[in-house]
Protein backbone atom coordinates (compact mmCIF):
# COMPACT_ATOMS: atom_id res chain seq x y z
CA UNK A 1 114.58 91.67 98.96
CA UNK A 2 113.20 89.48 95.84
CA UNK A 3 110.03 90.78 94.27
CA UNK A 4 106.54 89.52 93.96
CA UNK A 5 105.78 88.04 90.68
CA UNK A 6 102.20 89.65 91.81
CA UNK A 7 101.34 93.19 91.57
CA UNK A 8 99.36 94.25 94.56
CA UNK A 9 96.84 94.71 92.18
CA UNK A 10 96.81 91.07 91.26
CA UNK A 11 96.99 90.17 95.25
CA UNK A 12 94.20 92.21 95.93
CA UNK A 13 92.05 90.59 93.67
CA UNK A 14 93.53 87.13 94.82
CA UNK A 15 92.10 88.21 98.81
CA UNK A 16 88.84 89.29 96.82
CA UNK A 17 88.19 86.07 95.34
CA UNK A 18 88.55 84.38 98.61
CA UNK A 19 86.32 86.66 100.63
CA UNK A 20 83.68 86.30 97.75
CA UNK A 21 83.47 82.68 98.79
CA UNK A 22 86.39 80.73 96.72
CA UNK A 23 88.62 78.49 99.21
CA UNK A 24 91.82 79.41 99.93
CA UNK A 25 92.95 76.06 98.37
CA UNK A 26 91.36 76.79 94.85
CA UNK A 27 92.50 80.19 94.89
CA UNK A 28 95.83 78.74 95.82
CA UNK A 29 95.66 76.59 92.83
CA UNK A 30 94.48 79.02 90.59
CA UNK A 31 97.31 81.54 91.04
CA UNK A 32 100.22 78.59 91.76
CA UNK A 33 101.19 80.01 95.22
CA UNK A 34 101.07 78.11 98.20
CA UNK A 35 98.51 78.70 101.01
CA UNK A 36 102.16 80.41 103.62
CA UNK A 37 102.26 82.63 100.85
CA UNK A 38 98.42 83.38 100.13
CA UNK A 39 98.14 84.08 104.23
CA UNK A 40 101.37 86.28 104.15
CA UNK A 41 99.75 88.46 101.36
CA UNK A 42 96.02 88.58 103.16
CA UNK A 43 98.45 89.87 106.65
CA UNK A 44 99.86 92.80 104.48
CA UNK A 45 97.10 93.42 102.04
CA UNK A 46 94.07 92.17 103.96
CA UNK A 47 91.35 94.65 104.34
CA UNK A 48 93.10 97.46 101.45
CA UNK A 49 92.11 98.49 98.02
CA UNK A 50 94.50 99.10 95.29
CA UNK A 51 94.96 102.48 96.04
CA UNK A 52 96.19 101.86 99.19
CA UNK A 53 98.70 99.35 98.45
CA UNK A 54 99.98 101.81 96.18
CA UNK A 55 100.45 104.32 98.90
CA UNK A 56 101.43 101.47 101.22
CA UNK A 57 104.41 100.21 98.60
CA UNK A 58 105.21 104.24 98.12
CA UNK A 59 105.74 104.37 101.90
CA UNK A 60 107.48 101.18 102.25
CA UNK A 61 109.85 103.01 99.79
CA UNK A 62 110.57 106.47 101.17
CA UNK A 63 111.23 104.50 104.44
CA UNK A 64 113.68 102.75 102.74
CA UNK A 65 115.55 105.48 101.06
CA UNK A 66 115.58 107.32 104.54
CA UNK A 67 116.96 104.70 106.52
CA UNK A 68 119.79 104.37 104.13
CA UNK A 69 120.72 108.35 104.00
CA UNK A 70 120.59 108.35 107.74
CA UNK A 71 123.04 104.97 107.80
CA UNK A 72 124.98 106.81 105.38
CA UNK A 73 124.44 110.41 107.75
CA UNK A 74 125.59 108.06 111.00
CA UNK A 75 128.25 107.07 109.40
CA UNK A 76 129.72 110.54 108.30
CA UNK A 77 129.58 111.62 111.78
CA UNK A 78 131.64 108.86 113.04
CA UNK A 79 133.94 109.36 110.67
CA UNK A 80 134.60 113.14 111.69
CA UNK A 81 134.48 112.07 115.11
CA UNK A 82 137.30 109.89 114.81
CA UNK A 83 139.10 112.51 112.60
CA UNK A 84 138.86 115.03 115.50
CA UNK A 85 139.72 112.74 118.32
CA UNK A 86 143.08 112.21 116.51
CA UNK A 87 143.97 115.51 115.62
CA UNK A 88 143.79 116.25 119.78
């Protein structure tokens, strides 16, 4: 999956300016993204502080990792499955 060029940081304080009263078109034009992308951001990072999107981004990251070893775990046990149905 292709990174932000934003840190949530930087996204944050994108939402910020908009809920301080800036349109979503200037802020659009301010930070060059386009207004699919500024609504995609405020539906993950609407209504969070920094901190937050921290732990959010640390979650989104263990999950990852987790799914992968249990792919990886899945796949094992196929693998001596099939071993021990052809050894009977």
């Amino acid at each position: 999956m292709k990174r932000s060029r934003f840190s949530e940081e930087q996204i944050i304080g994108m939402l910020k300016e908009q809920e301080a009263g800036m349109s979503t078109a200037a802020v659009c034009r301010k930070h060059g993204v386009s207004s699919a992308t500024f609504y995609k951001y405020k539906a993950k990072y609407g209504g969070l502080e920094v901190s937050d999107a921290r732990r959010l981004r640390a979650l989104e990251d263990e999950n990852g990792k987790l799914k992968k070893l249990l792919a990886e775990a899945m796949l094992d046990n196929a693998i001596l499955k099939d071993v021990a149905a052809k050894k009977r």
